[in-house]
Protein backbone atom coordinates (compact mmCIF):
# COMPACT_ATOMS: atom_id res chain seq x y z
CA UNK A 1 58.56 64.03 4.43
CA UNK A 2 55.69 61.36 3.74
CA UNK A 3 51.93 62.76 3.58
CA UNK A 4 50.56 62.03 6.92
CA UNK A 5 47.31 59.81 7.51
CA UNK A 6 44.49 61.55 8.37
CA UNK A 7 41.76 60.97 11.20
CA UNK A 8 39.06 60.27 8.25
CA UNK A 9 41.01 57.19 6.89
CA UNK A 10 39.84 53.77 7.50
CA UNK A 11 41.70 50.59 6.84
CA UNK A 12 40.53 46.75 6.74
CA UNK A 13 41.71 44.83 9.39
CA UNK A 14 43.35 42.12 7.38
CA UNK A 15 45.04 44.91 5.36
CA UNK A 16 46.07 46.51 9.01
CA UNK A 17 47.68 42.62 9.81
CA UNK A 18 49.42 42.33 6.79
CA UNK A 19 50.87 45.95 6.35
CA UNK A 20 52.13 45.19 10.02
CA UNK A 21 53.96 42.04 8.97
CA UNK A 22 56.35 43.84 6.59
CA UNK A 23 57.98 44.83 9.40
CA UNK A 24 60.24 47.51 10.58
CA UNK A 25 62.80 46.51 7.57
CA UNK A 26 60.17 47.59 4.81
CA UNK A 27 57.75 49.62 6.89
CA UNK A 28 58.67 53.33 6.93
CA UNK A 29 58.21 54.69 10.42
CA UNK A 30 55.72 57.68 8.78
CA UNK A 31 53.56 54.95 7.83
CA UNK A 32 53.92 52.01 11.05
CA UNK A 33 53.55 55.31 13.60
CA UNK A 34 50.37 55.61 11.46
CA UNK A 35 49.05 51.90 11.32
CA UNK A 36 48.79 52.33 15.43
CA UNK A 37 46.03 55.53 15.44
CA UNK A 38 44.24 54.71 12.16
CA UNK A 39 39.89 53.47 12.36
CA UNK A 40 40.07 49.50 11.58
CA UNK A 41 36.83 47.71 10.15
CA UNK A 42 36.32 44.60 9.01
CA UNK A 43 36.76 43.57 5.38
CA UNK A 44 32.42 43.30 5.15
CA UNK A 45 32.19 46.43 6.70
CA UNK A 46 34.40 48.56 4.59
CA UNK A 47 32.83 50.99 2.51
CA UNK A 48 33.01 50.78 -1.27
CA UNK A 49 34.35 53.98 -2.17
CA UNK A 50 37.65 53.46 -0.09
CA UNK A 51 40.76 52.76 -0.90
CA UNK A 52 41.84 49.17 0.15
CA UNK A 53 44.87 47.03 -1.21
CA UNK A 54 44.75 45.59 -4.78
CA UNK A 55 42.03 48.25 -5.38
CA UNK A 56 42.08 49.68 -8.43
CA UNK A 57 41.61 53.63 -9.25
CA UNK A 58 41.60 56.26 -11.22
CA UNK A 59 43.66 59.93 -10.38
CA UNK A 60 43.06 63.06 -12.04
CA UNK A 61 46.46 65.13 -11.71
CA UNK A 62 45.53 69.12 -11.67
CA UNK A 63 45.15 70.83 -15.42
CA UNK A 64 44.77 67.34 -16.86
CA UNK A 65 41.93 65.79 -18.30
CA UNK A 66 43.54 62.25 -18.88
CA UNK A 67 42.93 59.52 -16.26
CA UNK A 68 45.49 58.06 -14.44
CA UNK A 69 44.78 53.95 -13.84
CA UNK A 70 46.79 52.49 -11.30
CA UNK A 71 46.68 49.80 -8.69
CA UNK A 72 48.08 49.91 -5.45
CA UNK A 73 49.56 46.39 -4.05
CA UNK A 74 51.68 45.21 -2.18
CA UNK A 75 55.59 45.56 -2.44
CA UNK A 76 56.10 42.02 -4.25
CA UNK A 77 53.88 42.81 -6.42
CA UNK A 78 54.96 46.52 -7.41
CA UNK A 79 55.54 47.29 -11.24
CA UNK A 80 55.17 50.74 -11.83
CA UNK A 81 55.57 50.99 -15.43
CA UNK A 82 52.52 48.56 -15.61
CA UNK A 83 50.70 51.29 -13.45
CA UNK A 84 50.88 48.41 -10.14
CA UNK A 85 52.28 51.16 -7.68
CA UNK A 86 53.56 50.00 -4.06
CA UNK A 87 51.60 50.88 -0.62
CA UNK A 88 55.08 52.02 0.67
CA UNK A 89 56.02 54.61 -2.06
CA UNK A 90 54.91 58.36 -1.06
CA UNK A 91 51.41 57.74 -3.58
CA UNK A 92 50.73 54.26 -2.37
CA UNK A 93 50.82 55.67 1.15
CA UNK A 94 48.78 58.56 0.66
CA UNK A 95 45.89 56.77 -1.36
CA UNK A 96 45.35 53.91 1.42
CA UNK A 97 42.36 54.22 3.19
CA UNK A 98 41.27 57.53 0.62
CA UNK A 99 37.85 58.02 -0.86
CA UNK A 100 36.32 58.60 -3.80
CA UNK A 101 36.52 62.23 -4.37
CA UNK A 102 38.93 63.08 -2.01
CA UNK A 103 42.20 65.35 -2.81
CA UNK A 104 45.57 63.39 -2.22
CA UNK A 105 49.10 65.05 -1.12
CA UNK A 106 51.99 63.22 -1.62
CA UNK A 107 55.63 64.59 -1.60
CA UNK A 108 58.08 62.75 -4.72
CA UNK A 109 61.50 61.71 -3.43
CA UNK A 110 62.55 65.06 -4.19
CA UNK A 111 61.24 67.14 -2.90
CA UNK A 112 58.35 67.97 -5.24
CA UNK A 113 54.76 68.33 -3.82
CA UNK A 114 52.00 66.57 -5.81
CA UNK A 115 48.27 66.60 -5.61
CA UNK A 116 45.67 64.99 -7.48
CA UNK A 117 41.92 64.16 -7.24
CA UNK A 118 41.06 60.58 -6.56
CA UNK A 119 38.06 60.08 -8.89
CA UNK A 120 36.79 57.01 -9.31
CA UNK A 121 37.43 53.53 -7.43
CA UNK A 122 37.37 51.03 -10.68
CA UNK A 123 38.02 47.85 -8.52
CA UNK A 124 37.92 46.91 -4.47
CA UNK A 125 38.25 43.44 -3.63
CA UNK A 126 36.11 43.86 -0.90
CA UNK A 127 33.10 45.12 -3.34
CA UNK A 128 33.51 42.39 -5.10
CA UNK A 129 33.12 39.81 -2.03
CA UNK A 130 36.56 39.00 -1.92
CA UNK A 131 37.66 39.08 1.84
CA UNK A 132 41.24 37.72 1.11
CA UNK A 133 42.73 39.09 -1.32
């Protein structure tokens, strides 16, 4: 089971739009039943700690002292072995809309619980005035 959204997470309404036009094909239900109750803003009025698409961010995985980089993109654009992780695998989904310092769940395809503290936001095309992106 995919980690649920939570009340606190806020996505960018072009982020919202384009998440949406994936469509039912690529869109798991866990994440479109979410897209319909989470707090849009616009892309100027999203705060820079937060998770948007093609941010990118460090994780800190429990009893580790190593960094994780990745980015989280869309699915076209997914290559995980170059750390470019998609918004529709169980990590992408539960860092969207996250903020710095928070504590992310995510369940692994089997089975497998994971948790890890998102620690720093290294990139946010937002931050860096770019509204499209």
């Amino acid at each position: 089971m995919q980690t649920p959204f939570f009340p606190e997470r806020v996505l960018t309404e072009l982020d919202h739009a384009r998440l949406n036009k994936l469509g039912s094909a690529q869109l798991p239900q866990d994440l479109a039943d979410e897209l319909q109750a989470v707090d849009l803003v616009s892309s100027q009025e999203i705060a820079p700690d937060v998770v948007t698409m093609n941010s990118e961010l460090e994780l800190v995985l429990p009893g580790q002292a190593r960094r994780q980089r990745l980015t989280l993109c869309y699915p076209r654009d997914a290559q995980p072995s170059a750390g470019r992780i998609s918004v529709l695998s169980p990590i992408g989904m539960a860092l969207l809309g996250r903020r710095v310092g928070d504590t992310i769940s995510w369940s692994m395809p089997n089975g497998e619980a994971c948790q890890a503290e998102l620690a720093a936001l290294l990139f946010q095309p937002e931050a860096s005035g770019d509204y499209t992106r």
